[in-house]
C-alpha atoms as a PDB file:
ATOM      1  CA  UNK A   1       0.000   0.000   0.000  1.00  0.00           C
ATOM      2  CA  UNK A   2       1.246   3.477  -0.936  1.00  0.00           C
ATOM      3  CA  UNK A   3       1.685   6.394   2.006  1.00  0.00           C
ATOM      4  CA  UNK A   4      -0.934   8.114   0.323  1.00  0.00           C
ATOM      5  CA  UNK A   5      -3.180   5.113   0.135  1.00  0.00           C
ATOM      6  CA  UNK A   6      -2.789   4.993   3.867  1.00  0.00           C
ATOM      7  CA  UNK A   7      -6.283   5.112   5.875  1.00  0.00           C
ATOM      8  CA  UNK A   8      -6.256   8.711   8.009  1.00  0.00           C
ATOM      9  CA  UNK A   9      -5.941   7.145  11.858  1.00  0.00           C
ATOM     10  CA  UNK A  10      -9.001   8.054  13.808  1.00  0.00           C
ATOM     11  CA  UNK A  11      -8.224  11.598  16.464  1.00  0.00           C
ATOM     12  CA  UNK A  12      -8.004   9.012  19.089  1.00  0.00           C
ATOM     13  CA  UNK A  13      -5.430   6.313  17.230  1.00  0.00           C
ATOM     14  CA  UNK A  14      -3.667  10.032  16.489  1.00  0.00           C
ATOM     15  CA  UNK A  15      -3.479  11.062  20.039  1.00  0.00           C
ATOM     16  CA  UNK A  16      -2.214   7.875  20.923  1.00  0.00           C
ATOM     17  CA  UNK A  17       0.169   7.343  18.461  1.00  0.00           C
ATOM     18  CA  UNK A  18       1.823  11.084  19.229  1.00  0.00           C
ATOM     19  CA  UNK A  19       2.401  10.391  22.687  1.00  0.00           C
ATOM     20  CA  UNK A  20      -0.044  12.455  23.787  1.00  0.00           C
ATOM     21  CA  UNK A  21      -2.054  11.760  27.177  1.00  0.00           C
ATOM     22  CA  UNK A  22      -5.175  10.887  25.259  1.00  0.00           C
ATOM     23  CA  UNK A  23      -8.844  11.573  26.872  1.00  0.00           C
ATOM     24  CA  UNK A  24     -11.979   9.744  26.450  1.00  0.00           C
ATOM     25  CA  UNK A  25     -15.434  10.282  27.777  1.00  0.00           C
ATOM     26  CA  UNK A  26     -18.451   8.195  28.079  1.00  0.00           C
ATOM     27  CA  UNK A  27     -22.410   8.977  27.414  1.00  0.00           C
ATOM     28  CA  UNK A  28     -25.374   6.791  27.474  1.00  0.00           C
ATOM     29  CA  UNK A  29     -27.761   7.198  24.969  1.00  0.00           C
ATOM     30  CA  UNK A  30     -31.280   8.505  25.949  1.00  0.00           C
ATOM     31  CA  UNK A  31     -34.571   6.617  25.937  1.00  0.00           C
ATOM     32  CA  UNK A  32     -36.113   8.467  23.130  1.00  0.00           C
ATOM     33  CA  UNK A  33     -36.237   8.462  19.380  1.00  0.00           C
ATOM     34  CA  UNK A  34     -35.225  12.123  18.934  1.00  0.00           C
ATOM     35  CA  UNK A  35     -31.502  13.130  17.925  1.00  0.00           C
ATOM     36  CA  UNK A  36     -31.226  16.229  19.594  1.00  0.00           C
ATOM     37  CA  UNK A  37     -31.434  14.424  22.921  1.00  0.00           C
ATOM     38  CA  UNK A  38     -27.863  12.275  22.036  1.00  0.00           C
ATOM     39  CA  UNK A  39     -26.913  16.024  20.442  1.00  0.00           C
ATOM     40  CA  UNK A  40     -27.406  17.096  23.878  1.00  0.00           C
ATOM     41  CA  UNK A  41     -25.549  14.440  25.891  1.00  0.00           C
ATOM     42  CA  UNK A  42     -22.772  15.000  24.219  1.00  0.00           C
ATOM     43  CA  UNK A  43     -22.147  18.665  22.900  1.00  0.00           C
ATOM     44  CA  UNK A  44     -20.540  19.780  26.155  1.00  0.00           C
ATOM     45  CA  UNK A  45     -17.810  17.044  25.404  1.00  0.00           C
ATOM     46  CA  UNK A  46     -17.224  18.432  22.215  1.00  0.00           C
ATOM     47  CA  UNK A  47     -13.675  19.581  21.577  1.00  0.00           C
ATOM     48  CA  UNK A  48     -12.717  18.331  24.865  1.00  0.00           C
ATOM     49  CA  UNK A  49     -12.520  14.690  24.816  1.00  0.00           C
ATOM     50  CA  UNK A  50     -10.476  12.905  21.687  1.00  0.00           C
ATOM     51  CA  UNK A  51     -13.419  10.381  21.374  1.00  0.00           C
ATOM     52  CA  UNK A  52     -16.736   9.766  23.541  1.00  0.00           C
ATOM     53  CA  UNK A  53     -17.953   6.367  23.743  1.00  0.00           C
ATOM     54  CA  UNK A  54     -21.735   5.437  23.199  1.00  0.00           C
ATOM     55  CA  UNK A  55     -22.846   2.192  25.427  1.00  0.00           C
ATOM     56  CA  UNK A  56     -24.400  -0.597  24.354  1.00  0.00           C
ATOM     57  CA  UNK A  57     -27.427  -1.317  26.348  1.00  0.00           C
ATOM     58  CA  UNK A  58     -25.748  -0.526  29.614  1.00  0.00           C
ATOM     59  CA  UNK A  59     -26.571  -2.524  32.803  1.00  0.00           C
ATOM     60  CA  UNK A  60     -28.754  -4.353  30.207  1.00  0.00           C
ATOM     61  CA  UNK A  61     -31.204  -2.036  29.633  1.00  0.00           C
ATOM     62  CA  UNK A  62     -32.937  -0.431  26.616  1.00  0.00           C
ATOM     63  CA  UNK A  63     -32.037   2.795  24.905  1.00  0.00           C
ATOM     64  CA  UNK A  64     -31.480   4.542  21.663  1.00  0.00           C
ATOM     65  CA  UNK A  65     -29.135   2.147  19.679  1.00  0.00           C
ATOM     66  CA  UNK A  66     -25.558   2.410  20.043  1.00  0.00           C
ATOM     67  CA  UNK A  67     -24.893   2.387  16.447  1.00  0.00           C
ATOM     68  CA  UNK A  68     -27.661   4.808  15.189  1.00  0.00           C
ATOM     69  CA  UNK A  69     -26.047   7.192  18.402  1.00  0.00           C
ATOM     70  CA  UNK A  70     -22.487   6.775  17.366  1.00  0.00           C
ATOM     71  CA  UNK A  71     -23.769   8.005  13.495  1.00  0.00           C
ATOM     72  CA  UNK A  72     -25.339  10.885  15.436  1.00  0.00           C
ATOM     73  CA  UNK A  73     -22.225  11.960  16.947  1.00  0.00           C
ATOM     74  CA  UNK A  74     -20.269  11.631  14.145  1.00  0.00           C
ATOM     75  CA  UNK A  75     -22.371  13.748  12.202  1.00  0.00           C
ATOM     76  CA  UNK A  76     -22.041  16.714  14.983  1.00  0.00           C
ATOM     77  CA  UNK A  77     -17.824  16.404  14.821  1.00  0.00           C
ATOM     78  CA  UNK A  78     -17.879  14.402  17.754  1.00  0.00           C
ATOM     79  CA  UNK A  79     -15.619  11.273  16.833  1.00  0.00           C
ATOM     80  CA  UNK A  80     -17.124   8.441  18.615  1.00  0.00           C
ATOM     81  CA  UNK A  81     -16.183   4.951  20.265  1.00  0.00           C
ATOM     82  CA  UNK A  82     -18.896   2.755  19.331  1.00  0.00           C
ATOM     83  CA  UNK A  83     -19.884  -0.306  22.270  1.00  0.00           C
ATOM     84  CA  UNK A  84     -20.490  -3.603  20.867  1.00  0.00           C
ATOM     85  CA  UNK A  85     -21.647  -5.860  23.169  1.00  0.00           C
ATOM     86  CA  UNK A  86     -22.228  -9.801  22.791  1.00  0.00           C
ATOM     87  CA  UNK A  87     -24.988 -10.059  24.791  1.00  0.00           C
ATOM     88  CA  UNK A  88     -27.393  -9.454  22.607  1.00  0.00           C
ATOM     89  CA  UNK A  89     -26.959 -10.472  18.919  1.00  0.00           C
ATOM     90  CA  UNK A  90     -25.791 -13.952  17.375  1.00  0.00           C
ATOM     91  CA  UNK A  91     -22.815 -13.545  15.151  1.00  0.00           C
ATOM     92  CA  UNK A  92     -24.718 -12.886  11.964  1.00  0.00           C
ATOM     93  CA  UNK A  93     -26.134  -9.590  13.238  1.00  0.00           C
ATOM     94  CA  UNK A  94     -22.814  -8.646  14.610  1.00  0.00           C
ATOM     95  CA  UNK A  95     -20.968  -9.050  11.265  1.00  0.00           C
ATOM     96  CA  UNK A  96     -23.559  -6.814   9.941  1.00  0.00           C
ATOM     97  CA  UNK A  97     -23.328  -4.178  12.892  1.00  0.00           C
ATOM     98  CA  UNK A  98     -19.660  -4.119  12.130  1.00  0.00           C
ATOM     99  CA  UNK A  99     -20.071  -3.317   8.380  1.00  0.00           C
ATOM    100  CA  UNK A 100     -22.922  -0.775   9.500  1.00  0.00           C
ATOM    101  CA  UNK A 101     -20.535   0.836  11.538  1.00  0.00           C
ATOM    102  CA  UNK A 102     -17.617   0.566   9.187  1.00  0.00           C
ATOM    103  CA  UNK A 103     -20.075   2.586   6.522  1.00  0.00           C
ATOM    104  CA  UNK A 104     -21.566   5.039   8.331  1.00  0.00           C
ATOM    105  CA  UNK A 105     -18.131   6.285   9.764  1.00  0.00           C
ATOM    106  CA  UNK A 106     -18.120   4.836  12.965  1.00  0.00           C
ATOM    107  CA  UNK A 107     -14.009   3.181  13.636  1.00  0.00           C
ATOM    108  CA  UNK A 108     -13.227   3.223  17.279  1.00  0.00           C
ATOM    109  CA  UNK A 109     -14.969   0.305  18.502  1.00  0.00           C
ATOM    110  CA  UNK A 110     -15.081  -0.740  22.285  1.00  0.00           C
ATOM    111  CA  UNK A 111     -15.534  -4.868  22.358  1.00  0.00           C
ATOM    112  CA  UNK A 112     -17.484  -6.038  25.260  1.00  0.00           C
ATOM    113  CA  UNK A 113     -19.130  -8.874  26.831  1.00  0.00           C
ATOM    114  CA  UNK A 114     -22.223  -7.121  28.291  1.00  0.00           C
ATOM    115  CA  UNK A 115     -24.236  -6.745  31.116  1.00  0.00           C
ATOM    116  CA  UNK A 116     -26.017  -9.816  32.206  1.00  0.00           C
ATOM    117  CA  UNK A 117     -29.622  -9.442  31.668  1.00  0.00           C
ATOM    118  CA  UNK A 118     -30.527 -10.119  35.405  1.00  0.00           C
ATOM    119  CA  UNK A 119     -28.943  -7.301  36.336  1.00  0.00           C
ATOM    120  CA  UNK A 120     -31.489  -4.644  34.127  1.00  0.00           C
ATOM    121  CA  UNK A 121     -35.174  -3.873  34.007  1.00  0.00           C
ATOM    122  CA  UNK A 122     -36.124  -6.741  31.988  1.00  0.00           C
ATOM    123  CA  UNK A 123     -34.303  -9.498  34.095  1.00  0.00           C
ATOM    124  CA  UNK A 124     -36.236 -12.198  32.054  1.00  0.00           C
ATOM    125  CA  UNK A 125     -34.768 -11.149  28.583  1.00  0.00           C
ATOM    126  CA  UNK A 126     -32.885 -13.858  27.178  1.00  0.00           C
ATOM    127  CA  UNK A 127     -28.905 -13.309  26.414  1.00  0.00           C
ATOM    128  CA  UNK A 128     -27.079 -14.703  23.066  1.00  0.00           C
ATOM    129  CA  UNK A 129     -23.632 -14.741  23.704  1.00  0.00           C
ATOM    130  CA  UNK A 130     -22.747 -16.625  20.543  1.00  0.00           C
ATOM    131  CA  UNK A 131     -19.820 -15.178  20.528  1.00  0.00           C
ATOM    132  CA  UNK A 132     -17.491 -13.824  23.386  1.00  0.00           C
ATOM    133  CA  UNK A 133     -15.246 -10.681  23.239  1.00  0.00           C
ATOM    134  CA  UNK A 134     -12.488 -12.713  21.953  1.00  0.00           C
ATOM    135  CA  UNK A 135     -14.839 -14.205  19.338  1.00  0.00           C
ATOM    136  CA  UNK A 136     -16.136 -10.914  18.059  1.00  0.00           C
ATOM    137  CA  UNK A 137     -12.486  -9.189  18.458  1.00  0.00           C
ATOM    138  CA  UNK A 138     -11.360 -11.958  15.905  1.00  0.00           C
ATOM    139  CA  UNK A 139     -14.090 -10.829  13.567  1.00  0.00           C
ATOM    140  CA  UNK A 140     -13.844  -7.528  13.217  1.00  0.00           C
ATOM    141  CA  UNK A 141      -9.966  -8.136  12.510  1.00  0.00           C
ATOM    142  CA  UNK A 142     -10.318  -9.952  10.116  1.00  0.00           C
ATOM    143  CA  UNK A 143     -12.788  -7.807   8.559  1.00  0.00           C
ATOM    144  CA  UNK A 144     -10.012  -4.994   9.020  1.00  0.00           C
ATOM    145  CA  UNK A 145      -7.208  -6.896   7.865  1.00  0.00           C
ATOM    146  CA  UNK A 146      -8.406  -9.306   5.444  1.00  0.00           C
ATOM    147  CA  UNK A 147     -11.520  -7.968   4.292  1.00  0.00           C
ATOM    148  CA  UNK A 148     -13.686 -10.593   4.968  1.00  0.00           C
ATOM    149  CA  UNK A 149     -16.057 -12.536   6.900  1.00  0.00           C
ATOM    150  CA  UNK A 150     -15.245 -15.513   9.006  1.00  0.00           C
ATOM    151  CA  UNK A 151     -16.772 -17.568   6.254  1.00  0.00           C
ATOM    152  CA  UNK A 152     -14.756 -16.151   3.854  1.00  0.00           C
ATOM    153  CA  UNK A 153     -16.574 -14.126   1.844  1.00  0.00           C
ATOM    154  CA  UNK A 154     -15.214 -11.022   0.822  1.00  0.00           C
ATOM    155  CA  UNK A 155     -16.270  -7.612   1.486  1.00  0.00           C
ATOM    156  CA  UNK A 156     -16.175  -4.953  -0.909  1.00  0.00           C
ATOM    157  CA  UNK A 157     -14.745  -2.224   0.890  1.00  0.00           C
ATOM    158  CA  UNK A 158     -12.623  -2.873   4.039  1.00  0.00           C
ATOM    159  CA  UNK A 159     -13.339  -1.685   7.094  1.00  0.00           C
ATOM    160  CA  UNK A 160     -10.216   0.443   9.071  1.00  0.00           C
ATOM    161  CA  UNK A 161     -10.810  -0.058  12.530  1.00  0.00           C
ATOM    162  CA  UNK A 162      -9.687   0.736  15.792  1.00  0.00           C
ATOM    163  CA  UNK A 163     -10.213  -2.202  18.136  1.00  0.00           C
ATOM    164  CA  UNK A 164     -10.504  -2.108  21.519  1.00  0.00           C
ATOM    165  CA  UNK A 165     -11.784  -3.627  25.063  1.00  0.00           C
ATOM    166  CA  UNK A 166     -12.109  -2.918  28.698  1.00  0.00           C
ATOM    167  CA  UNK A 167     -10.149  -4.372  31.562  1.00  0.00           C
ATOM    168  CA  UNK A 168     -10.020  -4.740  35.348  1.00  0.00           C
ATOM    169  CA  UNK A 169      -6.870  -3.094  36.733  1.00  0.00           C
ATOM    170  CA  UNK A 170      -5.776  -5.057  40.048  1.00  0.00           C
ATOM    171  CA  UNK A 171      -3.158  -4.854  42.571  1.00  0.00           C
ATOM    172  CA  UNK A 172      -1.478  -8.758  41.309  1.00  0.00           C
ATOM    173  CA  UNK A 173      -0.077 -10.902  43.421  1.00  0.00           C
ATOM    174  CA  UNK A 174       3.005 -12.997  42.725  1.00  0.00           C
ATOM    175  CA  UNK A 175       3.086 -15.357  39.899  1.00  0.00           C
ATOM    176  CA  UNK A 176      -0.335 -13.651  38.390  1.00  0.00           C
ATOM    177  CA  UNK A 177      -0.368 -13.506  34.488  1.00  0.00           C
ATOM    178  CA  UNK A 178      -2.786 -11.447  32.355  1.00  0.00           C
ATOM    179  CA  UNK A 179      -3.767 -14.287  30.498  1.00  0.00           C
ATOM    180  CA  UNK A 180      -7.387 -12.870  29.231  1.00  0.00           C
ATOM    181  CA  UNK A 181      -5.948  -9.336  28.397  1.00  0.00           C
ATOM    182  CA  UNK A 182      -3.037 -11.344  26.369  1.00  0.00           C
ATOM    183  CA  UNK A 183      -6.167 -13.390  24.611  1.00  0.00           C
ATOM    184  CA  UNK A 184      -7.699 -10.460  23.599  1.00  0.00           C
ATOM    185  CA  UNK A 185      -4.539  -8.754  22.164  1.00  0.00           C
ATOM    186  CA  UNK A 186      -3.701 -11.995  20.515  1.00  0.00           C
ATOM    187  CA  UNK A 187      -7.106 -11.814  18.555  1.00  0.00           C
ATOM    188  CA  UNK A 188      -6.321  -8.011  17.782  1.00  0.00           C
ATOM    189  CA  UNK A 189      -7.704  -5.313  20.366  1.00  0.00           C
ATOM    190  CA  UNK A 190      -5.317  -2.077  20.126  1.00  0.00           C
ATOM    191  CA  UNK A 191      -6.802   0.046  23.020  1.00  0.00           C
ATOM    192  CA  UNK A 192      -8.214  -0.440  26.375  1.00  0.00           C
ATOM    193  CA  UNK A 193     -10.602   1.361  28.216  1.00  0.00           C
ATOM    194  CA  UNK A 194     -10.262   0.333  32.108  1.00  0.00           C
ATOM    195  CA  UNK A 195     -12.591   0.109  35.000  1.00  0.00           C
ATOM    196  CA  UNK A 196     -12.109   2.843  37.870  1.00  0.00           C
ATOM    197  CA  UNK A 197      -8.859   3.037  39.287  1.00  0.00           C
ATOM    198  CA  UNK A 198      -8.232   5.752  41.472  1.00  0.00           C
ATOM    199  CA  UNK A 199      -4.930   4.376  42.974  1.00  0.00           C
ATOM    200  CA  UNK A 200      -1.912   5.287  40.699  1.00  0.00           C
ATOM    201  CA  UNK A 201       0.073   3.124  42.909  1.00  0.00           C
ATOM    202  CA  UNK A 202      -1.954  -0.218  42.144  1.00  0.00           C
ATOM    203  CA  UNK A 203      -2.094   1.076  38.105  1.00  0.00           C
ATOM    204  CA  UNK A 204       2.171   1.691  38.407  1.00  0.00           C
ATOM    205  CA  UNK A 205       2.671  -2.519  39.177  1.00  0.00           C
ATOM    206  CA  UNK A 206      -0.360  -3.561  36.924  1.00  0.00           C
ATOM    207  CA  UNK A 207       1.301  -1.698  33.700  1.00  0.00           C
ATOM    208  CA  UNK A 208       4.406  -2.944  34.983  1.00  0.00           C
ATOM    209  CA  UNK A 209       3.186  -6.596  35.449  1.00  0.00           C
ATOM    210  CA  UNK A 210       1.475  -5.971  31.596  1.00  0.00           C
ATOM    211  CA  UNK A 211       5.100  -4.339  30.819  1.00  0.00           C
ATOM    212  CA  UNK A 212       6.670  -7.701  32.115  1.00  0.00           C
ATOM    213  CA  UNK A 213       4.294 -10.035  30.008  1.00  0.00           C
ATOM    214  CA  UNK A 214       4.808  -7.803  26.163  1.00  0.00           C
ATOM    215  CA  UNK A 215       0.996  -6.246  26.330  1.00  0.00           C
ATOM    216  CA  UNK A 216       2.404  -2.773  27.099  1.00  0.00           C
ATOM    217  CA  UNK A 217       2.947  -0.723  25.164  1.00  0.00           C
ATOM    218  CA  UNK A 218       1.293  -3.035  22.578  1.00  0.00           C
ATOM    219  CA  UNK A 219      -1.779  -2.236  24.281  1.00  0.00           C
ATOM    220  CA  UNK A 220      -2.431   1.668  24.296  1.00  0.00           C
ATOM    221  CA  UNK A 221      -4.302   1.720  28.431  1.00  0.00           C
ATOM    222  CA  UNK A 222      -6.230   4.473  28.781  1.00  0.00           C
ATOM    223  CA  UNK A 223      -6.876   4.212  32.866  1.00  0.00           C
ATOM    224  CA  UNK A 224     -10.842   4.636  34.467  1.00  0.00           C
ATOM    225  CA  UNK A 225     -10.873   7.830  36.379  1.00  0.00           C
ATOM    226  CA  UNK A 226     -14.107   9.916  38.059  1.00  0.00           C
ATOM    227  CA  UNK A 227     -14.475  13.010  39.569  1.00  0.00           C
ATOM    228  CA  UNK A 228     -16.203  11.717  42.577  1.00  0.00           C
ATOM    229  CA  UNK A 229     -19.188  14.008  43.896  1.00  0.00           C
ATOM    230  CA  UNK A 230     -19.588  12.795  47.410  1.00  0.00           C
ATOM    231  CA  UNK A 231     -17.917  10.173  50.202  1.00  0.00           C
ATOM    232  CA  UNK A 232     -21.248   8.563  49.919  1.00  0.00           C
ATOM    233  CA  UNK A 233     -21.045   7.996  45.697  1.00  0.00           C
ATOM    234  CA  UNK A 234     -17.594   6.683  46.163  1.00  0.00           C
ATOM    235  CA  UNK A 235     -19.315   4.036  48.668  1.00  0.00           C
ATOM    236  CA  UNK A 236     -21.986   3.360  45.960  1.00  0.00           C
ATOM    237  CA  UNK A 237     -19.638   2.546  43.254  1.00  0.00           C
ATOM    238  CA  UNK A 238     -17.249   0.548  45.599  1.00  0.00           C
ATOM    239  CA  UNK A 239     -19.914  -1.703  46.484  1.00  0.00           C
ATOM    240  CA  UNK A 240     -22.167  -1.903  42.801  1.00  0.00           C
ATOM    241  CA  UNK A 241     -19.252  -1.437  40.057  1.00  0.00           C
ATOM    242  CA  UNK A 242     -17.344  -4.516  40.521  1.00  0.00           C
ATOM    243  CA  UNK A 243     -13.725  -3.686  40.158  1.00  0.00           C
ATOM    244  CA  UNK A 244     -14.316  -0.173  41.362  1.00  0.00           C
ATOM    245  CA  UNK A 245     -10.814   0.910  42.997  1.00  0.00           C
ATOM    246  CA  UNK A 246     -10.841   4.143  45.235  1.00  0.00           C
ATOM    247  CA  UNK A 247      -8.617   4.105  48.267  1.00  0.00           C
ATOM    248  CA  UNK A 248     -10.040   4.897  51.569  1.00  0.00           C
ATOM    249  CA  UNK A 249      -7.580   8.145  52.254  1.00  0.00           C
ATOM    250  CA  UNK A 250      -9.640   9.500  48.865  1.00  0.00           C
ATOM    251  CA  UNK A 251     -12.584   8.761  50.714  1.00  0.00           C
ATOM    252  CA  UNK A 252     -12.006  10.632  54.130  1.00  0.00           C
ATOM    253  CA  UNK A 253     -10.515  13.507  51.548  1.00  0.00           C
ATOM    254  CA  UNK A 254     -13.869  13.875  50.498  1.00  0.00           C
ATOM    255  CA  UNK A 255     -15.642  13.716  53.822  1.00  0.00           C
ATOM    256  CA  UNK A 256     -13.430  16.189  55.063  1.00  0.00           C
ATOM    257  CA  UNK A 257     -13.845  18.742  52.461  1.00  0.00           C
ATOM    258  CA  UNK A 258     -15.989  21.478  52.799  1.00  0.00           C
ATOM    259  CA  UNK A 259     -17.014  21.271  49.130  1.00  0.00           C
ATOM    260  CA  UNK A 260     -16.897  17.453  48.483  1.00  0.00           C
ATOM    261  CA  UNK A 261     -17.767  18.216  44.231  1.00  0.00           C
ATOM    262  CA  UNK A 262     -15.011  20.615  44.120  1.00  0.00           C
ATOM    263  CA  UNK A 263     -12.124  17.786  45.782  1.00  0.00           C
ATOM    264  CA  UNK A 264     -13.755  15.518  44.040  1.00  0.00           C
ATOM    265  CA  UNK A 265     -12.316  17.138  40.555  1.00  0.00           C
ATOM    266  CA  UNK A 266      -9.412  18.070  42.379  1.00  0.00           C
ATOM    267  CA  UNK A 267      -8.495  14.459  43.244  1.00  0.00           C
ATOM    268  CA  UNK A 268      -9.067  12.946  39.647  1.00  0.00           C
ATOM    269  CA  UNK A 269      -7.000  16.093  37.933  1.00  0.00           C
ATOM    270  CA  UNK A 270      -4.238  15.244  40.189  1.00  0.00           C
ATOM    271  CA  UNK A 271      -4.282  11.639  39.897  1.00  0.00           C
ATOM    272  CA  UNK A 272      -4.591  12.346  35.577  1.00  0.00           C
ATOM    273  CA  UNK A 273      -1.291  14.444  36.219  1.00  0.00           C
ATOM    274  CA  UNK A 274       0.363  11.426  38.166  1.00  0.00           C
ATOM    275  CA  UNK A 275      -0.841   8.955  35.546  1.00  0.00           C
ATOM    276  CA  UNK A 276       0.582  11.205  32.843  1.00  0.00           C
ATOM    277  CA  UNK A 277       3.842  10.150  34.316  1.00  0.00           C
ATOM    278  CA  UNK A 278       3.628   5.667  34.452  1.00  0.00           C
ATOM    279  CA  UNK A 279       5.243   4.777  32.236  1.00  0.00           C
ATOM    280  CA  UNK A 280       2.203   2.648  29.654  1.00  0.00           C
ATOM    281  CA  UNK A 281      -0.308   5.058  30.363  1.00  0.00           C
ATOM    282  CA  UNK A 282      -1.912   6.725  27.369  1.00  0.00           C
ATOM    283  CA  UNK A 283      -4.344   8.627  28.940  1.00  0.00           C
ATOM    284  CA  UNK A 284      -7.895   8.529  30.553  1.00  0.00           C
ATOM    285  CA  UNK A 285     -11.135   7.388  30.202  1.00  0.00           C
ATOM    286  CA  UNK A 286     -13.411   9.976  32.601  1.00  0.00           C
ATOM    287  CA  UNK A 287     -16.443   8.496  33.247  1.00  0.00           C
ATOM    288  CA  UNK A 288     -19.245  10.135  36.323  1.00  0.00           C
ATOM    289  CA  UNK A 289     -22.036   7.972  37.332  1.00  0.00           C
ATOM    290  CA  UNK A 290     -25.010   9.922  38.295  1.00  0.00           C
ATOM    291  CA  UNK A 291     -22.726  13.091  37.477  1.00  0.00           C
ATOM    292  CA  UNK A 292     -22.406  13.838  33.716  1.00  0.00           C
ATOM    293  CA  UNK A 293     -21.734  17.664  34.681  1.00  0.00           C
ATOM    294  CA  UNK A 294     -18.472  17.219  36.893  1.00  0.00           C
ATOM    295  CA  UNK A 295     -17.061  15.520  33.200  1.00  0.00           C
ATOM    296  CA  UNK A 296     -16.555  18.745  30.663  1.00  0.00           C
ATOM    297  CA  UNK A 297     -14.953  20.821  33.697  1.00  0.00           C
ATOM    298  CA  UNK A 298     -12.348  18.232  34.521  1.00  0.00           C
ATOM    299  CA  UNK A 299     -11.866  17.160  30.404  1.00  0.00           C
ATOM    300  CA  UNK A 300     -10.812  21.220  30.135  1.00  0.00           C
ATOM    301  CA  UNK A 301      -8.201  21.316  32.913  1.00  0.00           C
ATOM    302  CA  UNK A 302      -6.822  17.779  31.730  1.00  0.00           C
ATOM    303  CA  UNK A 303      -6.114  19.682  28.625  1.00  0.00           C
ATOM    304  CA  UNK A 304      -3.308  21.117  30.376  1.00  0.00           C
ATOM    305  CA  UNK A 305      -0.972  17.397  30.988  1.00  0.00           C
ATOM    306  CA  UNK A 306      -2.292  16.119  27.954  1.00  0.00           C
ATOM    307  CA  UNK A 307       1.670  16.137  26.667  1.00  0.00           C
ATOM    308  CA  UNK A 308       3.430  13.719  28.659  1.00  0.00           C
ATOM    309  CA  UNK A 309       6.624  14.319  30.331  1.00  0.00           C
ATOM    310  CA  UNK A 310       9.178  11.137  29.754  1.00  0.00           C
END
């Protein structure tokens, strides 16, 4: 393939890719059938994040589609990451998501299991899962990179792609081996988005235990962060966002502060600044359950580390 033949990388592949500290943010589409109410989720993230991911039927309930959101976004400027989950579709519907996304724009894609249907408003909805996410990682590379379907039949057009997939950052103990984050980068994921972790200590010896095993930095990790409104939300996510990691000395920060909102964004902005500087860190994914608002505020000041210092 000639230079000039060369597919333009997505802003967020860019970001990446220039060593910049790259920042992501995270809406859920509405319940409704009108466009202006995804234009409205997202326009204050607008210039601020490098992409904004759309979910995918979030703790498995309905909303606007992910894919007919992502198109909407697109359309406004807004590049998006696009959540496909395997939860609810058997792999003949997801090929033709991928190729729906793939024409109407749509490149960063987020790979994900899903939300068990037990956990949503419709607990007796019945899950696919014909595929999992190393299943439908597999397919969409070789869509990318061969232009085809698993069958074999070719595609005219090929799809360009930016894979990637969520992970669990832990503290791990000796001998542990990131066997299902190697799995996934095996089958061709480029990014991950991770779960909350507020402790840059615990993120320093996961990258380095990633570092040790060749998945960084062939994996670009952008690291979970929130600006935490209250002691009491960090309490809630603790205990219903498995994987949640906030250290109790952020906690008490909060419960002493006169304006817990205020050190809320104060704590994430400073841990951003420390996580500029681990080495495998490409940036942040800012996510704020119940708390949308605290998200454009802290995406501006972020603008300030997004060049890392090596």
């Amino acid at each position: 393939m000639n230079e000039a033949d060369r597919p333009t990388p997505t802003s967020l592949a860019a970001a990446i890719a220039a060593g910049r500290f790259a920042l992501t943010a995270e809406i859920a589409p509405p319940l409704s059938c009108d466009p202006a109410d995804v234009i409205e989720l997202a326009r204050p993230l607008k210039g601020l994040a490098d992409a904004v991911n759309v979910t995918d039927g979030a703790g498995a309930r309905a909303h606007m589609g992910a894919a007919a959101a992502a198109a909407i976004l697109a359309r406004e400027g807004i590049e998006p990451i696009q959540q496909f989950t395997c939860r609810d579709r058997n792999r003949i519907a997801l090929q033709g998501d991928l190729l729906a996304a793939a024409a109407l724009g749509v490149r960063n894609l987020l790979l994900l299991r899903g939300d068990d249907p037990t956990a949503g408003d419709q607990p007796e909805a019945k899950p696919v899962f014909d595929l999992d996410t190393v299943g439908l990682l597999t397919t969409a590379a070789r869509l990318r990179d061969c232009g085809e379907l698993p069958s074999g039949r070719k595609l005219t057009g090929q799809p360009t792609f930016f894979l990637g997939v969520a992970d669990t950052p832990i503290d791990p103990p000796a001998g542990w081996a990131p066997h299902s984050l190697k799995a996934k980068a095996d089958a061709g994921a480029q990014f991950v988005q991770t779960q909350f972790c507020m402790d840059a200590g615990i993120v320093r010896r996961y990258l380095a235990r990633l570092t040790e095993h060749g998945l960084v930095p062939r994996l670009a990790m952008l690291i979970g962060v929130v600006p935490l409104k209250s002691a009491r939300a960090a309490r809630w996510m603790c205990k219903h966002l498995p994987g949640t990691i906030i250290p109790d000395a952020t906690i008490a920060r909060l419960e002493r502060a006169a304006d817990p909102a205020a050190e809320g964004r104060r704590a994430c902005l400073e841990l951003m600044q420390e996580l500029a500087q681990i080495p495998g860190v490409a940036g942040a994914h800012v996510m704020a359950p119940a708390n949308p608002e605290a998200i454009p505020p802290v995406l501006a000041e972020a603008a300030n580390i997004r060049r890392r210092t090596n």
